[in-house]
PDB file of N, CA and C in Angstrom:
ATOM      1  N   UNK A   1      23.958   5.251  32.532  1.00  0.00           N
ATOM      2  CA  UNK A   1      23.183   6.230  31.781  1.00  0.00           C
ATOM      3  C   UNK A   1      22.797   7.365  32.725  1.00  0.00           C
ATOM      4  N   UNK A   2      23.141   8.503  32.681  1.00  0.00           N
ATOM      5  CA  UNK A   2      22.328   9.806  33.224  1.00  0.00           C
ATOM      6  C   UNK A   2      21.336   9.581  33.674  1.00  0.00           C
ATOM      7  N   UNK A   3      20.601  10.741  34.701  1.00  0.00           N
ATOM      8  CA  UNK A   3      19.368  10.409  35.009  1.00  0.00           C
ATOM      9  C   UNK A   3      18.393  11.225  34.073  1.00  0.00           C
ATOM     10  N   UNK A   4      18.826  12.423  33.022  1.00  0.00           N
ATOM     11  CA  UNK A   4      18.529  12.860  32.429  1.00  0.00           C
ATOM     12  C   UNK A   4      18.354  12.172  30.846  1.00  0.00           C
ATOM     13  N   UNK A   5      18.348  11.292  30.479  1.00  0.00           N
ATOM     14  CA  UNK A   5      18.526  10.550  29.622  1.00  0.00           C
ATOM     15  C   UNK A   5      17.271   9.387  29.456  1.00  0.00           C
ATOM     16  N   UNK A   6      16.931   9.458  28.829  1.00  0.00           N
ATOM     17  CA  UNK A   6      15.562   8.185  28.699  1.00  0.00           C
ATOM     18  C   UNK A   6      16.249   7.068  27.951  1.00  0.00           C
ATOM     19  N   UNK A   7      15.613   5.757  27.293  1.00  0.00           N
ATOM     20  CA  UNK A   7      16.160   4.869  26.380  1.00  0.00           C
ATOM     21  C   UNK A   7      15.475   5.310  25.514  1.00  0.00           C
ATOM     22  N   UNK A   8      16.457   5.027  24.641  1.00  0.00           N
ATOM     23  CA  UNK A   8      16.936   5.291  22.871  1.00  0.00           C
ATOM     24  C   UNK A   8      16.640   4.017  21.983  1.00  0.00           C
ATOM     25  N   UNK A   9      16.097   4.203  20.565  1.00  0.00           N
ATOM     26  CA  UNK A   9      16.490   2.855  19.740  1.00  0.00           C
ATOM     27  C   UNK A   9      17.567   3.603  18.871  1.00  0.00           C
ATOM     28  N   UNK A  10      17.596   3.010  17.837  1.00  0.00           N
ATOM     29  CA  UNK A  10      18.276   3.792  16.787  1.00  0.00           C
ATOM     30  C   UNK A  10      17.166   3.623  15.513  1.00  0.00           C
ATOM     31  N   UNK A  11      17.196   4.561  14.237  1.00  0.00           N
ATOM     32  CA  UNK A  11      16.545   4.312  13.325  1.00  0.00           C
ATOM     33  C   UNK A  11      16.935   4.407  12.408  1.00  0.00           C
ATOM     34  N   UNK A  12      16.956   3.965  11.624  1.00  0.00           N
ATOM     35  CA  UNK A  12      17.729   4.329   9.864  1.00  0.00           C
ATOM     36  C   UNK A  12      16.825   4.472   8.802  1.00  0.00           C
ATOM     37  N   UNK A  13      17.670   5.302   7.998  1.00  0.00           N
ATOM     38  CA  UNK A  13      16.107   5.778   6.784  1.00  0.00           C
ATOM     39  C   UNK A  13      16.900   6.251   5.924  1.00  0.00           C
ATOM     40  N   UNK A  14      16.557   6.300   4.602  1.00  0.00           N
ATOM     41  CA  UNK A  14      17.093   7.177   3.594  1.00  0.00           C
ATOM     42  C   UNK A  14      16.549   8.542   3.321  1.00  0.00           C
ATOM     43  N   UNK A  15      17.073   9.111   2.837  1.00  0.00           N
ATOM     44  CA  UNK A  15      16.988  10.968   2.495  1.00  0.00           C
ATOM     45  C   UNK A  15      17.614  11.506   1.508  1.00  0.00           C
ATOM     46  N   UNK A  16      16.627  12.361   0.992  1.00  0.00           N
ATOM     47  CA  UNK A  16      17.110  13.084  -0.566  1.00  0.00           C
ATOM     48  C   UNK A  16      18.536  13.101  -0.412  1.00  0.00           C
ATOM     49  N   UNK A  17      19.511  13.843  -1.148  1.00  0.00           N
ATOM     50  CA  UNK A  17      20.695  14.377  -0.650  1.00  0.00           C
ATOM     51  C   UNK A  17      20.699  15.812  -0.822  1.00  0.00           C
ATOM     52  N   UNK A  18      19.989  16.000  -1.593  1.00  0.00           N
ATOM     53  CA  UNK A  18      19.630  17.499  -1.039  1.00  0.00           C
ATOM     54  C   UNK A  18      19.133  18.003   0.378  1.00  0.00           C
ATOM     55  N   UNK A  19      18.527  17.346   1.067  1.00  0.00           N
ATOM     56  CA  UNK A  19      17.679  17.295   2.270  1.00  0.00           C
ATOM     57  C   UNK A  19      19.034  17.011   3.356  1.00  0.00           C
ATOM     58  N   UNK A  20      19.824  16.193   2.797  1.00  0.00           N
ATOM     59  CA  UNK A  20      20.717  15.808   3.572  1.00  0.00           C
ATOM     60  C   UNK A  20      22.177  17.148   3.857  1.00  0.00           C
ATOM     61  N   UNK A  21      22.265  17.517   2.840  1.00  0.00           N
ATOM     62  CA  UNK A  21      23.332  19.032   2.060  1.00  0.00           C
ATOM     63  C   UNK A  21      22.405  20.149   2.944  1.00  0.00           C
ATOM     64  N   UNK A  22      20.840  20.222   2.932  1.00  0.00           N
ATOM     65  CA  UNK A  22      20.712  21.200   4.114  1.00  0.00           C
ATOM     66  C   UNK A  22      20.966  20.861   5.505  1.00  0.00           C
ATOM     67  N   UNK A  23      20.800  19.464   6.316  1.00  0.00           N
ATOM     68  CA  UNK A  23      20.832  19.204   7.378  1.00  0.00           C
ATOM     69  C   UNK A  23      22.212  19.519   7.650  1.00  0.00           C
ATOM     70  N   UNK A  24      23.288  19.321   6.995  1.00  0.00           N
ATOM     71  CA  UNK A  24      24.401  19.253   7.411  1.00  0.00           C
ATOM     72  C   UNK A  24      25.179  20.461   7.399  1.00  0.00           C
ATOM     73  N   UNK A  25      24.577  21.582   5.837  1.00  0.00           N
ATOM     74  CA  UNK A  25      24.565  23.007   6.044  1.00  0.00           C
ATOM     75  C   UNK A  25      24.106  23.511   7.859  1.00  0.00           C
ATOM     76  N   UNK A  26      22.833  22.833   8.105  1.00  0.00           N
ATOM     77  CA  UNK A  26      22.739  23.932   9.513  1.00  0.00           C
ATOM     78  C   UNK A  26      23.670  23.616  10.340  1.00  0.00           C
ATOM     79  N   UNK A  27      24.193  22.224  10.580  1.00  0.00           N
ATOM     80  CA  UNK A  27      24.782  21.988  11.862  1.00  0.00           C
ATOM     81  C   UNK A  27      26.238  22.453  11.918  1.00  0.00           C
ATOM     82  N   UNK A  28      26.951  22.506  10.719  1.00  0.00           N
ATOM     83  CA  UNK A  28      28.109  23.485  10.096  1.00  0.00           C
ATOM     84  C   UNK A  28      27.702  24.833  10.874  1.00  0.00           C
ATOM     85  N   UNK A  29      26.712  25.160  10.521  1.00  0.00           N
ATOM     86  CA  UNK A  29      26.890  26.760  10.501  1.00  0.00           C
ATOM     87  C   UNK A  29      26.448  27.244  11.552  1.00  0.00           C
ATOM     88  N   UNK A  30      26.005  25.819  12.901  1.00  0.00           N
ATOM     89  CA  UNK A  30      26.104  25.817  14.591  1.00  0.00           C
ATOM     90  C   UNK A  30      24.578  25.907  14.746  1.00  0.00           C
ATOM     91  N   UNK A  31      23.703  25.996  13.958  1.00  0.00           N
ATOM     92  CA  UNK A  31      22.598  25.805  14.300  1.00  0.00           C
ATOM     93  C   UNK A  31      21.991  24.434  14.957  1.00  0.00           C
ATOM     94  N   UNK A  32      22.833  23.205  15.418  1.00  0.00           N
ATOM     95  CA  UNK A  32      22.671  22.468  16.392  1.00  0.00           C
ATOM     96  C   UNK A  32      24.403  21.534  15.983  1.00  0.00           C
ATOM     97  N   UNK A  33      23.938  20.660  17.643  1.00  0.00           N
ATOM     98  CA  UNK A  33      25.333  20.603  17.450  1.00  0.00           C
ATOM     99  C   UNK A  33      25.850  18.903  16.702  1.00  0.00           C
ATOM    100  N   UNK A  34      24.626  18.556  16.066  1.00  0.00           N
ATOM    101  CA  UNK A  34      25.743  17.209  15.083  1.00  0.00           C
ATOM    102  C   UNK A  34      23.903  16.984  14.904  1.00  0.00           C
ATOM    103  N   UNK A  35      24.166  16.013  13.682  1.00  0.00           N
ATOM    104  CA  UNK A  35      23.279  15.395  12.851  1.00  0.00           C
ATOM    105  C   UNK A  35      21.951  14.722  13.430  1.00  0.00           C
ATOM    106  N   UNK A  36      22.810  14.229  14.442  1.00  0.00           N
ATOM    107  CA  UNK A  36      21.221  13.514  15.744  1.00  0.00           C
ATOM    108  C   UNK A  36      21.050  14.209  16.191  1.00  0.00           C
ATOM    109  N   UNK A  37      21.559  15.321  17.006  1.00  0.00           N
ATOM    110  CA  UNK A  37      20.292  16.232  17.557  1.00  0.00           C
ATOM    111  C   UNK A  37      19.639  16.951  16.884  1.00  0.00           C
ATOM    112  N   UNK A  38      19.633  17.541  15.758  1.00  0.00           N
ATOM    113  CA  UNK A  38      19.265  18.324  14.349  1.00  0.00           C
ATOM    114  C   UNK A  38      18.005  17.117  13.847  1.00  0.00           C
ATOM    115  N   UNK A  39      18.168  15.827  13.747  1.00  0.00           N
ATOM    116  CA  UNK A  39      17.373  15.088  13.449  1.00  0.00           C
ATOM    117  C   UNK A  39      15.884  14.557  14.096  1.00  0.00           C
ATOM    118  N   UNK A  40      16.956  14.372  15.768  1.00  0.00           N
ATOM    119  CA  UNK A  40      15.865  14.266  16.889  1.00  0.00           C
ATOM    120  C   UNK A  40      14.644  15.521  17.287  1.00  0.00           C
ATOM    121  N   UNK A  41      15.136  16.417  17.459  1.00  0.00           N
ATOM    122  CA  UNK A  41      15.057  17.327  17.377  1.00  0.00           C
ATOM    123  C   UNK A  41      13.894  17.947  16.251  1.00  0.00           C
ATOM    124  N   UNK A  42      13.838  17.848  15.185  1.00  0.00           N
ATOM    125  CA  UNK A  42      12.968  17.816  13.487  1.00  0.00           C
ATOM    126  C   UNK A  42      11.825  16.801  14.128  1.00  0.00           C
ATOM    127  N   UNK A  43      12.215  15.429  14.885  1.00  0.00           N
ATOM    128  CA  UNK A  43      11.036  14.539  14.889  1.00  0.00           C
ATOM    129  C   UNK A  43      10.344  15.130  16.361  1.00  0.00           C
ATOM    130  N   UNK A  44      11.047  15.717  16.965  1.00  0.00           N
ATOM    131  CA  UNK A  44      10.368  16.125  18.432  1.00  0.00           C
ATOM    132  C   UNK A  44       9.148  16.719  18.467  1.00  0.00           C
ATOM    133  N   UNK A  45       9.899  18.158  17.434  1.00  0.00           N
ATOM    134  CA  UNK A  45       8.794  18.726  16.921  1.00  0.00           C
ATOM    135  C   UNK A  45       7.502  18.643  15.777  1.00  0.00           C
ATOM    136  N   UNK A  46       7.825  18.106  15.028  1.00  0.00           N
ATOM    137  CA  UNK A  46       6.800  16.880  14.895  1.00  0.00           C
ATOM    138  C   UNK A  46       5.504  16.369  15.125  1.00  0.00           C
ATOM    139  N   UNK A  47       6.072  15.538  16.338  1.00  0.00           N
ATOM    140  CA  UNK A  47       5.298  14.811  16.926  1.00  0.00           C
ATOM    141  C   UNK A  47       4.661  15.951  17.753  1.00  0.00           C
ATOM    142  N   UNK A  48       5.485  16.592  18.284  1.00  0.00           N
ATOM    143  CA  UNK A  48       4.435  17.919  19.538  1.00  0.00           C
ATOM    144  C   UNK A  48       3.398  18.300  18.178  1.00  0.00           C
ATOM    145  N   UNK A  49       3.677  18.766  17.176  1.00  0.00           N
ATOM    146  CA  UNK A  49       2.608  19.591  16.276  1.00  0.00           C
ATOM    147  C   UNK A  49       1.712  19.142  15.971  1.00  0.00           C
ATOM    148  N   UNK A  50       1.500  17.238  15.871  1.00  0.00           N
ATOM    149  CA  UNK A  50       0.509  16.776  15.653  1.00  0.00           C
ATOM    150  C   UNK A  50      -0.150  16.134  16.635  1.00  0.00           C
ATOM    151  N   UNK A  51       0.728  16.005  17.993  1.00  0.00           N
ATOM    152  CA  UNK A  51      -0.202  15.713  19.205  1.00  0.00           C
ATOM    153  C   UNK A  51      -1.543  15.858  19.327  1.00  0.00           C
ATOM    154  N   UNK A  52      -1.911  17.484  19.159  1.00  0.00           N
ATOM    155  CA  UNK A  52      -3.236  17.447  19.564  1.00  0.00           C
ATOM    156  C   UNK A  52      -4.579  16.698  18.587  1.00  0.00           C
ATOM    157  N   UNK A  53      -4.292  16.595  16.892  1.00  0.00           N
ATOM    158  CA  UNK A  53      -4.824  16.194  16.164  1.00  0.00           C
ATOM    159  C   UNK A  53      -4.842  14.777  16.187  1.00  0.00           C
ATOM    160  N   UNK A  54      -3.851  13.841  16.781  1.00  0.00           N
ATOM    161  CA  UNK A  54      -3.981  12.244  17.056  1.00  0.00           C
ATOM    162  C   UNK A  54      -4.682  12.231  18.466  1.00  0.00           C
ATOM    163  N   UNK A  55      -4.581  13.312  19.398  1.00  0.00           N
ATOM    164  CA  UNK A  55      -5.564  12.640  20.817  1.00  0.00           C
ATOM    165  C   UNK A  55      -6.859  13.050  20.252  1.00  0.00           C
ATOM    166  N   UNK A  56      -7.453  14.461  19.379  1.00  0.00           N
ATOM    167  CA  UNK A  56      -8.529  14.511  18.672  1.00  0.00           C
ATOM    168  C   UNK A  56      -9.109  13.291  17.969  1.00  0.00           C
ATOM    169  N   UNK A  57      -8.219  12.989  17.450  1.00  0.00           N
ATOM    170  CA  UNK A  57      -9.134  11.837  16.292  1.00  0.00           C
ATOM    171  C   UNK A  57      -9.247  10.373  17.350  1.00  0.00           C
ATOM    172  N   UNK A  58      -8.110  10.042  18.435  1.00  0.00           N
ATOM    173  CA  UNK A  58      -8.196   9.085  19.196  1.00  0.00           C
ATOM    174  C   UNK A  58      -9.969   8.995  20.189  1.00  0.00           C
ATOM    175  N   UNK A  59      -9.891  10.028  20.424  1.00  0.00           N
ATOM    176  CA  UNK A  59     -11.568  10.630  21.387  1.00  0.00           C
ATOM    177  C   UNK A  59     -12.449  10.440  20.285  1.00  0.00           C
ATOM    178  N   UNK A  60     -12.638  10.680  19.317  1.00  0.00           N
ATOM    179  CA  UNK A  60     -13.470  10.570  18.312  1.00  0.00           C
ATOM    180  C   UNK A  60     -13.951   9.268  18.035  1.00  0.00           C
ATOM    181  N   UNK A  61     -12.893   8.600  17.755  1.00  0.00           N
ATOM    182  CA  UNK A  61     -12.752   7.056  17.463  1.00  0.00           C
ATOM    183  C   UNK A  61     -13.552   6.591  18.859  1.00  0.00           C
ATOM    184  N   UNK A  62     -13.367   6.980  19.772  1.00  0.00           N
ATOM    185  CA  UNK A  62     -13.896   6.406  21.398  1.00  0.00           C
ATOM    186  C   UNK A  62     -15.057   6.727  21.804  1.00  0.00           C
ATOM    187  N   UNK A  63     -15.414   8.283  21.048  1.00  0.00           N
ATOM    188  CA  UNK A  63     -16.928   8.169  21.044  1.00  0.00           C
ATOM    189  C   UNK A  63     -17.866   7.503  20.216  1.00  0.00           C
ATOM    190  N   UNK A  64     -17.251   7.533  18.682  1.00  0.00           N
ATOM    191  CA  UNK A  64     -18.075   6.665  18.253  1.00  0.00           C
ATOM    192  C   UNK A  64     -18.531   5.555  18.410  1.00  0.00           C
ATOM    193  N   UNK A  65     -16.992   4.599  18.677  1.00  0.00           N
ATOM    194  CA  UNK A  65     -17.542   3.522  19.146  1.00  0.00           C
ATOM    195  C   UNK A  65     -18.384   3.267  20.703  1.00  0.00           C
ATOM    196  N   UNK A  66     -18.469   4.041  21.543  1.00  0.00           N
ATOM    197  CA  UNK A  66     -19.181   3.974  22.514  1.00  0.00           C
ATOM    198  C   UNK A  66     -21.156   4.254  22.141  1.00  0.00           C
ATOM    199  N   UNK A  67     -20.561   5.186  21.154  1.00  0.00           N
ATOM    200  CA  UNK A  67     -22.281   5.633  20.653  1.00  0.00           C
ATOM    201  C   UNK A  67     -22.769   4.843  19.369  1.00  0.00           C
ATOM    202  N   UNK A  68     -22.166   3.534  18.714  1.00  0.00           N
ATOM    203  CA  UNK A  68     -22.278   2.689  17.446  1.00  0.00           C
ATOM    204  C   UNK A  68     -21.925   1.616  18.026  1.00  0.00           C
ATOM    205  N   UNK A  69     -21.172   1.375  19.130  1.00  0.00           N
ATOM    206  CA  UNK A  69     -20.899   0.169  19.402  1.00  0.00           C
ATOM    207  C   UNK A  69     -19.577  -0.553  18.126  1.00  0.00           C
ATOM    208  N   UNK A  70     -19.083  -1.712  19.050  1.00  0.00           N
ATOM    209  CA  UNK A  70     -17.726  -2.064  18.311  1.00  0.00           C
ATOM    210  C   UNK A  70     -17.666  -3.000  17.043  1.00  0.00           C
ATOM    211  N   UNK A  71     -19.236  -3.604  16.556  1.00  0.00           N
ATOM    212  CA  UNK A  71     -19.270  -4.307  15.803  1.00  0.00           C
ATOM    213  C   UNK A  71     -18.971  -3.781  14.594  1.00  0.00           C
TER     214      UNK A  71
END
């Protein structure tokens, strides 16, 4: 494996086929280059957009329970 390369699982899921007719429209028309990176890629960003709102609510959760205690 590269050194650029992390480990991978795989995931499977179903999708409209409409949803699917656009994914495959962009990567046709070179806007990335095959279905997993177009996919990976959709979840990357994602996850960056809601980063800051899950370490928000994670601190929250940590103050309360520090200031209510865990019972």
């Amino acid at each position: 494996m590269p050194d650029d390369e992390s480990p991978t699982v795989t995931l499977s899921t179903e999708v409209p086929v409409a949803l699917f007719a656009e994914l495959h429209a962009l990567v046709v028309k070179g806007w990335s280059r095959d279905l997993d990176d177009l996919v990976l890629d959709a979840l990357r960003r994602y996850a960056e957009s809601h980063r800051d709102s899950l370490m928000e609510e994670l601190v929250r959760e940590d103050v309360d329970w520090g200031l209510h205690g865990g019972d």
